[in-house]
C-alpha atoms as a PDB file:
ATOM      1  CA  UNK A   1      29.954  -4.897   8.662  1.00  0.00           C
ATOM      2  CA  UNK A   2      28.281  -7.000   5.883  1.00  0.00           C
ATOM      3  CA  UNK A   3      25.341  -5.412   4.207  1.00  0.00           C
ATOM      4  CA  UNK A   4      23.150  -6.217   1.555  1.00  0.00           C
ATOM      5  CA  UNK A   5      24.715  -3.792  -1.562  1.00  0.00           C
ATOM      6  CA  UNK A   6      23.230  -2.430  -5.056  1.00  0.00           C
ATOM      7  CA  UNK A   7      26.054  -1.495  -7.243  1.00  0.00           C
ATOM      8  CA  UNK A   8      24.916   1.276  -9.651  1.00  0.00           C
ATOM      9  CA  UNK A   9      27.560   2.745 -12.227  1.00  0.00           C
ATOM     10  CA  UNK A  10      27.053   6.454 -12.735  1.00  0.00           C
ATOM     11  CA  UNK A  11      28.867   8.612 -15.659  1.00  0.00           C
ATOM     12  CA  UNK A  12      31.661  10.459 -13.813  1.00  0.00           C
ATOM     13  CA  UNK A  13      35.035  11.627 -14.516  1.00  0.00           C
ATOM     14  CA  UNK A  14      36.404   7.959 -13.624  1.00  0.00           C
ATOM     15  CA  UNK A  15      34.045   5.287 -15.524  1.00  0.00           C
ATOM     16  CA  UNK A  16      36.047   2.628 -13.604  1.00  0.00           C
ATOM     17  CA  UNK A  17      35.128   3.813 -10.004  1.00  0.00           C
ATOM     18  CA  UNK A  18      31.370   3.414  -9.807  1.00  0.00           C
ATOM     19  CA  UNK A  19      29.174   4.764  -6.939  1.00  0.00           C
ATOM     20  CA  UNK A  20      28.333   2.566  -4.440  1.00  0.00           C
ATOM     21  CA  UNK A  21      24.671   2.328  -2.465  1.00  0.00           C
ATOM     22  CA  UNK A  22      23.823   0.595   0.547  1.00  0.00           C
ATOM     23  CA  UNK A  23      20.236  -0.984   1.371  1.00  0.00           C
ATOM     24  CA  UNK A  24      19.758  -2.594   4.447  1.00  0.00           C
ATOM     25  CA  UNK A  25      18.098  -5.817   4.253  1.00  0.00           C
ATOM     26  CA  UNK A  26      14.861  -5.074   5.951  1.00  0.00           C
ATOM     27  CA  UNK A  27      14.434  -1.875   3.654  1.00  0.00           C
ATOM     28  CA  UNK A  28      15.156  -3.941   0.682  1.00  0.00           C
ATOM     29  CA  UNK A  29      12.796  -6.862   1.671  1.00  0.00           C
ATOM     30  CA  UNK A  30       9.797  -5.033   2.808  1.00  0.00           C
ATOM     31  CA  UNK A  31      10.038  -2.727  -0.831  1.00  0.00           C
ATOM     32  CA  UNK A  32       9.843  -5.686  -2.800  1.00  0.00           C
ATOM     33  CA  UNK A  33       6.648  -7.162  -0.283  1.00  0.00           C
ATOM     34  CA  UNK A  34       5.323  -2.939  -1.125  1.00  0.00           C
ATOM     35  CA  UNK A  35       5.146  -3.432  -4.522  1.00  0.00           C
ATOM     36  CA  UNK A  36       3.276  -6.095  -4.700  1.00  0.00           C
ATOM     37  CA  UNK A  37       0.670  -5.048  -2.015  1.00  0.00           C
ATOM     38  CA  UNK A  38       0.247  -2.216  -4.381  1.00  0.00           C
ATOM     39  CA  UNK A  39      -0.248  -4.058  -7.209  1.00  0.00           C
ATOM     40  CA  UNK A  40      -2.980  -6.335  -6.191  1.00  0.00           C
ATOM     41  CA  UNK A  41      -5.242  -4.391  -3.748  1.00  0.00           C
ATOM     42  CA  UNK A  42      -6.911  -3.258  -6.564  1.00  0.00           C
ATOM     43  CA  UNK A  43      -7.848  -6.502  -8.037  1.00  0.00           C
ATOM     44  CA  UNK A  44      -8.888  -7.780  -4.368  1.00  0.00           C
ATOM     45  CA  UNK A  45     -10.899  -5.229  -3.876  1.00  0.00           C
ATOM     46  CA  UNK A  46     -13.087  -6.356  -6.707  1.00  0.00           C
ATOM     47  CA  UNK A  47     -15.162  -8.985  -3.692  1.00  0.00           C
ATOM     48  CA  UNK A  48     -16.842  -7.726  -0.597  1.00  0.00           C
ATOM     49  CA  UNK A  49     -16.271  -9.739   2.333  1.00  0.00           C
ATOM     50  CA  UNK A  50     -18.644  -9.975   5.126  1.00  0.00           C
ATOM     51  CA  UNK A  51     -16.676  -9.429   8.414  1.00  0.00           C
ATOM     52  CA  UNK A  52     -19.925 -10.381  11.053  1.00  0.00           C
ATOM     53  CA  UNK A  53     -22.358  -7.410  10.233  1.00  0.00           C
ATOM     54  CA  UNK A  54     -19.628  -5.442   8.510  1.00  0.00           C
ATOM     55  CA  UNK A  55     -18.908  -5.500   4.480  1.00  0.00           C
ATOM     56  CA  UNK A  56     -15.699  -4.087   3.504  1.00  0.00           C
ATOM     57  CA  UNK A  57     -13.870  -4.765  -0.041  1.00  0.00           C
ATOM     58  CA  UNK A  58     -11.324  -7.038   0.157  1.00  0.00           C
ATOM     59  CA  UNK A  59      -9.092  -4.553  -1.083  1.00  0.00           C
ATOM     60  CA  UNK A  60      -8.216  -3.377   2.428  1.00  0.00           C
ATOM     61  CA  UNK A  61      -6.387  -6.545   3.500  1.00  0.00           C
ATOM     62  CA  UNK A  62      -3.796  -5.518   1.179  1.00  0.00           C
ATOM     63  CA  UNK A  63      -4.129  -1.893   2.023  1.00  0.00           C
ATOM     64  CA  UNK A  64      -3.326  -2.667   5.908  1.00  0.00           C
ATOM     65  CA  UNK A  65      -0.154  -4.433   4.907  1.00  0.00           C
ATOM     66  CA  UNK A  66       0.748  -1.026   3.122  1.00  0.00           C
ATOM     67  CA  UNK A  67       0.104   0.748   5.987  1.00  0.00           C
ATOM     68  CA  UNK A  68       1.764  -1.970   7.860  1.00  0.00           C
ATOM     69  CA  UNK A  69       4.936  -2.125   6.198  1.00  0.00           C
ATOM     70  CA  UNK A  70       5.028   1.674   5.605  1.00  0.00           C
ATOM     71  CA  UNK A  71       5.024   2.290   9.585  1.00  0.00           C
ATOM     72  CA  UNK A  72       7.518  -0.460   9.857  1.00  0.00           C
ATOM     73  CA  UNK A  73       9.883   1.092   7.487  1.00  0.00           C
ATOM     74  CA  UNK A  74       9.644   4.712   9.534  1.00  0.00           C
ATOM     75  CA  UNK A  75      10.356   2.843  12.609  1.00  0.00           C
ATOM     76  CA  UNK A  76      13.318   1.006  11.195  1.00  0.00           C
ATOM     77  CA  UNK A  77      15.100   3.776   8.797  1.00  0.00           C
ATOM     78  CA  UNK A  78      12.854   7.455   9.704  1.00  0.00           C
ATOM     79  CA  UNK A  79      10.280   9.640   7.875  1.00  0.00           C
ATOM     80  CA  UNK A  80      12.026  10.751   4.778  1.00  0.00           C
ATOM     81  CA  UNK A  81      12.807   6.852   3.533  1.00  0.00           C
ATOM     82  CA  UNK A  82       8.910   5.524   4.451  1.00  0.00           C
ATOM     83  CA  UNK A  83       7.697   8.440   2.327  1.00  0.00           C
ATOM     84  CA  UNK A  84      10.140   7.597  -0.304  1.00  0.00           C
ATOM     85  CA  UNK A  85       8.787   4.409  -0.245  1.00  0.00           C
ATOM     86  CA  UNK A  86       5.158   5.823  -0.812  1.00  0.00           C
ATOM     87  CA  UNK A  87       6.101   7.604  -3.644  1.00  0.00           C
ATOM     88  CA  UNK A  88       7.838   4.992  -5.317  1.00  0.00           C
ATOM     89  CA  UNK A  89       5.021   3.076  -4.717  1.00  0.00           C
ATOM     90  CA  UNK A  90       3.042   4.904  -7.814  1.00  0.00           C
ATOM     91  CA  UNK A  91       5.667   3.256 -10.168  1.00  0.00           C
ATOM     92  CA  UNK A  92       3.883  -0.390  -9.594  1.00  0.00           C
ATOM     93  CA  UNK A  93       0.736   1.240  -8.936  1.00  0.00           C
ATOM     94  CA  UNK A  94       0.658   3.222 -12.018  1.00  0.00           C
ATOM     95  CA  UNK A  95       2.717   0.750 -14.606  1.00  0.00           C
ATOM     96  CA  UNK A  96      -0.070  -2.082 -13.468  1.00  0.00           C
ATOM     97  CA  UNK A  97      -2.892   0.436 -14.253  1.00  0.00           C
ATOM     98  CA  UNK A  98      -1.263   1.026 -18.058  1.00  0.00           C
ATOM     99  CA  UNK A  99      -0.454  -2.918 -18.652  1.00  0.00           C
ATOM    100  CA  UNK A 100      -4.257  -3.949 -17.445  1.00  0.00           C
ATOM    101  CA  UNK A 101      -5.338  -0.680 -20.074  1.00  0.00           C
ATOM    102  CA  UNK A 102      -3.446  -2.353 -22.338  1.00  0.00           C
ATOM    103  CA  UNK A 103      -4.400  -6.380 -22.106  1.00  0.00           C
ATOM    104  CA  UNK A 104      -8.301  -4.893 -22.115  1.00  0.00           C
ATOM    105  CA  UNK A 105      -7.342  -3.049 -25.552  1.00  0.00           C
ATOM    106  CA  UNK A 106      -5.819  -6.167 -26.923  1.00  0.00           C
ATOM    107  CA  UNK A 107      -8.583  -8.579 -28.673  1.00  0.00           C
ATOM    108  CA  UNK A 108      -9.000 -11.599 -26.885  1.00  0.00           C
ATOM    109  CA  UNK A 109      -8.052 -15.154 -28.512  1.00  0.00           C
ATOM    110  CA  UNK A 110     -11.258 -16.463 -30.342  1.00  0.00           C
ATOM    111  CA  UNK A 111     -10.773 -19.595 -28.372  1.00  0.00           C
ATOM    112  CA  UNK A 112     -10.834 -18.170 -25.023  1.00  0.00           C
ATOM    113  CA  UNK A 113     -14.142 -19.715 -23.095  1.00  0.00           C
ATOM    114  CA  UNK A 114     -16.495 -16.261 -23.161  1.00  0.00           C
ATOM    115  CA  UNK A 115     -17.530 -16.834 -19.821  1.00  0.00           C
ATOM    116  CA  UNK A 116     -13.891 -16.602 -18.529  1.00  0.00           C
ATOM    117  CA  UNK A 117     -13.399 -13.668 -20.837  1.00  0.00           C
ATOM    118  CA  UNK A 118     -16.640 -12.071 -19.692  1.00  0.00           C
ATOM    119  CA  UNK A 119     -15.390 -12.843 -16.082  1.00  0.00           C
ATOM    120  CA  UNK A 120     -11.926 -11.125 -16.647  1.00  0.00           C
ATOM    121  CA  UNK A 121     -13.321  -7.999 -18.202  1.00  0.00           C
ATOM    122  CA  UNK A 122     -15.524  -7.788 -15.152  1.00  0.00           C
ATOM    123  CA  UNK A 123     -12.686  -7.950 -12.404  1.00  0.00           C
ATOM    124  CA  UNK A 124     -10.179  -5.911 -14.415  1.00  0.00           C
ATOM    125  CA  UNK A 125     -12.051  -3.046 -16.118  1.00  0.00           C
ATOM    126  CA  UNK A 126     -13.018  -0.136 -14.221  1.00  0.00           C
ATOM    127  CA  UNK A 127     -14.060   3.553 -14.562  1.00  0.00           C
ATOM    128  CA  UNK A 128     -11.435   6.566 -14.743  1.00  0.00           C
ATOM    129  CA  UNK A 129     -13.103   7.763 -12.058  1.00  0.00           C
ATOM    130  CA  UNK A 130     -12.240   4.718  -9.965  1.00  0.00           C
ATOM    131  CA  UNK A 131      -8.914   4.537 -10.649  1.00  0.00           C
ATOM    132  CA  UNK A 132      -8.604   7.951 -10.097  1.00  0.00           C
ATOM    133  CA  UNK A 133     -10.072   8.040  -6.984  1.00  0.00           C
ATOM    134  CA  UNK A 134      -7.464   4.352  -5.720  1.00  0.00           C
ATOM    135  CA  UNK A 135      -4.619   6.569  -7.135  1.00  0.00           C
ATOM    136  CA  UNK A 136      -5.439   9.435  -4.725  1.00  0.00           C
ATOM    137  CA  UNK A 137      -6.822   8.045  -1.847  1.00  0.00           C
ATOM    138  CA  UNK A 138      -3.337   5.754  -1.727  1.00  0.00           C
ATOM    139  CA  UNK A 139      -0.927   8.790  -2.040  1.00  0.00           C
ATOM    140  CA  UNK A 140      -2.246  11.209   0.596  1.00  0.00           C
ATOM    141  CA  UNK A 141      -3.673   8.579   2.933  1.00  0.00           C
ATOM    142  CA  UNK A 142      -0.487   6.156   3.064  1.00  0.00           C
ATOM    143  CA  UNK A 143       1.766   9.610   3.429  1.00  0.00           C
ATOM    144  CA  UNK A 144      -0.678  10.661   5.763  1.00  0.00           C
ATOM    145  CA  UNK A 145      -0.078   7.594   7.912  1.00  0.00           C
ATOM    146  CA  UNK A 146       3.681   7.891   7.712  1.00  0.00           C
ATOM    147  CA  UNK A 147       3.480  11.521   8.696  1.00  0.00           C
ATOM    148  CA  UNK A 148       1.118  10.775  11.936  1.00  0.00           C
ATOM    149  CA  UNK A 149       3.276   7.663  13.111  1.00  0.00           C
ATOM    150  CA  UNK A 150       6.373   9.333  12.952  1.00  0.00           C
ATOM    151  CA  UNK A 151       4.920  12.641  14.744  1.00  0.00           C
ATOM    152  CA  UNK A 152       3.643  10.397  18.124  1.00  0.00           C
ATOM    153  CA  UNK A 153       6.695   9.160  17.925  1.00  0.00           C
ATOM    154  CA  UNK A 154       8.742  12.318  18.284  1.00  0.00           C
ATOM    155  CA  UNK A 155       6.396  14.057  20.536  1.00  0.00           C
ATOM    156  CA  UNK A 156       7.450  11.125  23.077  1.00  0.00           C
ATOM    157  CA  UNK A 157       4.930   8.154  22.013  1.00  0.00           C
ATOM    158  CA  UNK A 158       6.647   5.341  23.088  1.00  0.00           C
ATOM    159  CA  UNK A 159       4.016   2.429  22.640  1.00  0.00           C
ATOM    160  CA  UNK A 160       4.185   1.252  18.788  1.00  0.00           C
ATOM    161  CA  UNK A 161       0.850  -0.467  18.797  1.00  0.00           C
ATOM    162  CA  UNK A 162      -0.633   2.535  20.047  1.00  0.00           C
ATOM    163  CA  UNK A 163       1.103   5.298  17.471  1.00  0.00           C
ATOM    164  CA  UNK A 164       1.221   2.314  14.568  1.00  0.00           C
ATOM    165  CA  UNK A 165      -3.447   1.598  15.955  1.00  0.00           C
ATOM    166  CA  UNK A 166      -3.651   5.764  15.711  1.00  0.00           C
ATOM    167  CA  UNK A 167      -2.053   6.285  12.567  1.00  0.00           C
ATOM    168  CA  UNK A 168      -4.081   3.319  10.297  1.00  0.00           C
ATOM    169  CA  UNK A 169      -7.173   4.668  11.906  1.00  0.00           C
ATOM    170  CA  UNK A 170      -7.141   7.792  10.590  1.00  0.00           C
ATOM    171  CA  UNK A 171      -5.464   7.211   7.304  1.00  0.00           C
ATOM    172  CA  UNK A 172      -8.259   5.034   6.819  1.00  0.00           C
ATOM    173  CA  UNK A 173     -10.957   7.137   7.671  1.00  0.00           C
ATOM    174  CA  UNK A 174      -9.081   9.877   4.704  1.00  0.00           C
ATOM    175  CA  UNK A 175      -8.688   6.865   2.686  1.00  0.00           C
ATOM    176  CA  UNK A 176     -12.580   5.828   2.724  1.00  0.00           C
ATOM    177  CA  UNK A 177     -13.449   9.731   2.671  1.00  0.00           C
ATOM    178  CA  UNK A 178     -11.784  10.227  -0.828  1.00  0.00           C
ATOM    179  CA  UNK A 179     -12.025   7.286  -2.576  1.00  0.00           C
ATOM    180  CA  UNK A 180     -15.458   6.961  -2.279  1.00  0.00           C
ATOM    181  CA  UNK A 181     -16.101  10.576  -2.539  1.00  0.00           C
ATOM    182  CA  UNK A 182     -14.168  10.801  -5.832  1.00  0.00           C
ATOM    183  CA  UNK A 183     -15.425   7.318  -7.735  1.00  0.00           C
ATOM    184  CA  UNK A 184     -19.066   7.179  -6.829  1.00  0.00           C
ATOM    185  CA  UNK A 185     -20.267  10.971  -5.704  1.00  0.00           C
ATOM    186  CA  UNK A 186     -22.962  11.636  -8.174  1.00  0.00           C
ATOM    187  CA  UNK A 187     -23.847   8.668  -8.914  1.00  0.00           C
ATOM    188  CA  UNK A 188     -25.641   7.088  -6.114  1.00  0.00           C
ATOM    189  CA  UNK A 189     -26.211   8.439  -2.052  1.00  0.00           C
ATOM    190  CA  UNK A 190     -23.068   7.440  -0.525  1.00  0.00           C
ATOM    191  CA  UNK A 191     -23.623   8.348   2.951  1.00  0.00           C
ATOM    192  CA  UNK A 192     -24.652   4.404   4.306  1.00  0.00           C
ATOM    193  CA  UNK A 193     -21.102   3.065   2.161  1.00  0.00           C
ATOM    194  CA  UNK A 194     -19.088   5.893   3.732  1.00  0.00           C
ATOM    195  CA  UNK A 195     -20.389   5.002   7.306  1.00  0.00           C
ATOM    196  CA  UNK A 196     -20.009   1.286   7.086  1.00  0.00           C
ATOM    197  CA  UNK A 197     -16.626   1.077   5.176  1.00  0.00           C
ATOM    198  CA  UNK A 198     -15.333   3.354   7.954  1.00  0.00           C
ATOM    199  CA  UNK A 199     -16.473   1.563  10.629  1.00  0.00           C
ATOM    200  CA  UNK A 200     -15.542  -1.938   9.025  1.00  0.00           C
ATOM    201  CA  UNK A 201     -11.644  -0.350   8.329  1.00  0.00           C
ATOM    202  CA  UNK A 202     -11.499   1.654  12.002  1.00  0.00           C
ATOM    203  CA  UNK A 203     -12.034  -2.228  13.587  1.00  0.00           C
ATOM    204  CA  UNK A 204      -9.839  -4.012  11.005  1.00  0.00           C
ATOM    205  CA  UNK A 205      -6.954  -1.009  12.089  1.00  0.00           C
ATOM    206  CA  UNK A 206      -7.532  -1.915  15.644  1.00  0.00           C
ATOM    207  CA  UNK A 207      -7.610  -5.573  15.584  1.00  0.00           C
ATOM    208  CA  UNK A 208      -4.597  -6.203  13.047  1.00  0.00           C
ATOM    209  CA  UNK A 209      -2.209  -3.143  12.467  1.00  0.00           C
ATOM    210  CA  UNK A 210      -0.837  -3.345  15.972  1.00  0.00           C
ATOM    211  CA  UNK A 211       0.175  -6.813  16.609  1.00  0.00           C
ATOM    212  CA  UNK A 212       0.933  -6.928  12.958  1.00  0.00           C
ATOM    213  CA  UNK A 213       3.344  -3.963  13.336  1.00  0.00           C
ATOM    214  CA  UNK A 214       5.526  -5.469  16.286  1.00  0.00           C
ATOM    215  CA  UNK A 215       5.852  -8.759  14.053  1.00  0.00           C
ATOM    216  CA  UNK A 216       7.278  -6.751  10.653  1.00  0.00           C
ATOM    217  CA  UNK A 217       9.463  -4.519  12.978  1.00  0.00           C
ATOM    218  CA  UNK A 218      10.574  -7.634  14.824  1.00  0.00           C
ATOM    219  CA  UNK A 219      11.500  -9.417  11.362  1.00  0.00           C
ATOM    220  CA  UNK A 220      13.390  -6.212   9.925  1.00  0.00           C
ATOM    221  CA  UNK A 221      15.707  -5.949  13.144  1.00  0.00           C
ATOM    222  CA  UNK A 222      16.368  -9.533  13.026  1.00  0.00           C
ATOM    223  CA  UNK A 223      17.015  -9.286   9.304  1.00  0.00           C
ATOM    224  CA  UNK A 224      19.742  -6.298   9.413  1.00  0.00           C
ATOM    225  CA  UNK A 225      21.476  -8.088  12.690  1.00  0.00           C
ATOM    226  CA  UNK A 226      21.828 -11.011  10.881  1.00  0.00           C
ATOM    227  CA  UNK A 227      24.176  -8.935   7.566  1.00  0.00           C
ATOM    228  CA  UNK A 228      25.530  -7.301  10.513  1.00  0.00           C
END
C-alpha cells in the first residue's frame, strides 16, 4: 500500500533508525486547506455582505469551510484526529494574530501612499477584545461541531447532510452567541446583531454545509484510493 509519508527523526537509542509517521492524503490535504481558512476569516470578515435582506460578515464563508472540512475529516479518520485538527488550528490562528501585531508596530515606509496605509490599518487593526472574542468563539464552536457530528453519527445517523446541516447550525448559533457577546457587550445593544447574524449563518449552514460536505468527503476518499 502506497501512502503519502512524513519522515520525522526522533532521539532514541539508534539515531540511524528514525520513527516513521503515516498521513493519509486526504488528512494531509484538507490540514494544509485548514490553515489557511483560519488564517484569513479574520481579515474577510472585515466587509459585510448583503445576502437578500440578510447582512452577515464575510468572515463566515471561510468559517463554513472550517466547519466543512472539520466534519469531513471526522467522517474520513474519527473524532479524536478532527479535534486534533481544531486544536492545531490555534497555531495559524494565533502566529497570524502576533505577525499582524507586529507589521502594525513596525513604522510604515514614508513613501507608502497614506491612503493605502490608512486603509491597511483599518482592515488589520482590531481591539483585544475582538480578537479575543474570534479566538474563543473558533475553539469551542468548531470542537463543538466535531463533537455533535460525530455523536449523530454513532447514535445511528446515517444521512451526512443531515448530521454535517445539524452540526454547523448549532455551532454557529454558539459561534455568533460568544463572539459577539465577548467583543461588543457593553458597548452598544447587541440584541438586533445577535438575531440577524444568527439567522443569516442558520440559512448559510443549510444551504451550503451539506452539499458542500458530500463534495470534500467525496474528494478525500478518492484521494486516499488513489495512494492506495
Amino acid at each position: 500500500m502506497r501512502q503519502l509519508k512524513l519522515y520525522v527523526a526522533l532521539m532514541s537509542t539508534d539515531p540511524s533508525a528514525p520513527a516513521t509517521f503515516a498521513i493519509r492524503p486526504s488528512l494531509f490535504a484538507f490540514a494544509i486547506f485548514y490553515g489557511g481558512m483560519v488564517c484569513i476569516a479574520g481579515v474577510l470578515g472585515n466587509k459585510q455582505v448583503a445576502l437578500g435582506p440578510l447582512a452577515v460578515e464575510a468572515g463566515i464563508f471561510a468559517f463554513l469551510l472550517l466547519v466543512i472540512t472539520s466534519s469531513a475529516v471526522a467522517e474520513l479518520h474519527g473524532r479524536d484526529t478532527a479535534n486534533k485538527l481544531v486544536l492545531i488550528g490555534f497555531v495559524p490562528l494565533i502566529a497570524s494574530l502576533l505577525l499582524t501585531l507586529t507589521v502594525l508596530a513596525v513604522p510604515a515606509s514614508p513613501e507608502m501612499d497614506p491612503a493605502r496605509l490608512s486603509a491597511f490599518n483599518t482592515i488589520m487593526e482590531g481591539t483585544p477584545r475582538i480578537w479575543l472574542g474570534g479566538i474563543i468563539a473558533y475553539g469551542i464552536s468548531t470542537l463543538l461541531n466535531v463533537t455533535i457530528f460525530t455523536r449523530l453519527k454513532r447514535e445511528g445517523g446515517r444521512l451526512l447532510w443531515f448530521r454535517s446541516g445539524v452540526a454547523s447550525v448549532l455551532s454557529q448559533i454558539v459561534d455568533t452567541l460568544l463572539f459577539i457577546s465577548i467583543a461588543f457587550y457593553g458597548v452598544f445593544p447587541i440584541g438586533e446583531l445577535l438575531a440577524g447574524q444568527m439567522l443569516a449563518k442558520v440559512v448559510l449552514s443549510l444551504v451550503l454545509v451539506p452539499p458542500l460536505i458530500y463534495l470534500f468527503v467525496g474528494l478525500g476518499r478518492r484521494l486516499d484510493q488513489a495512494a492506495d
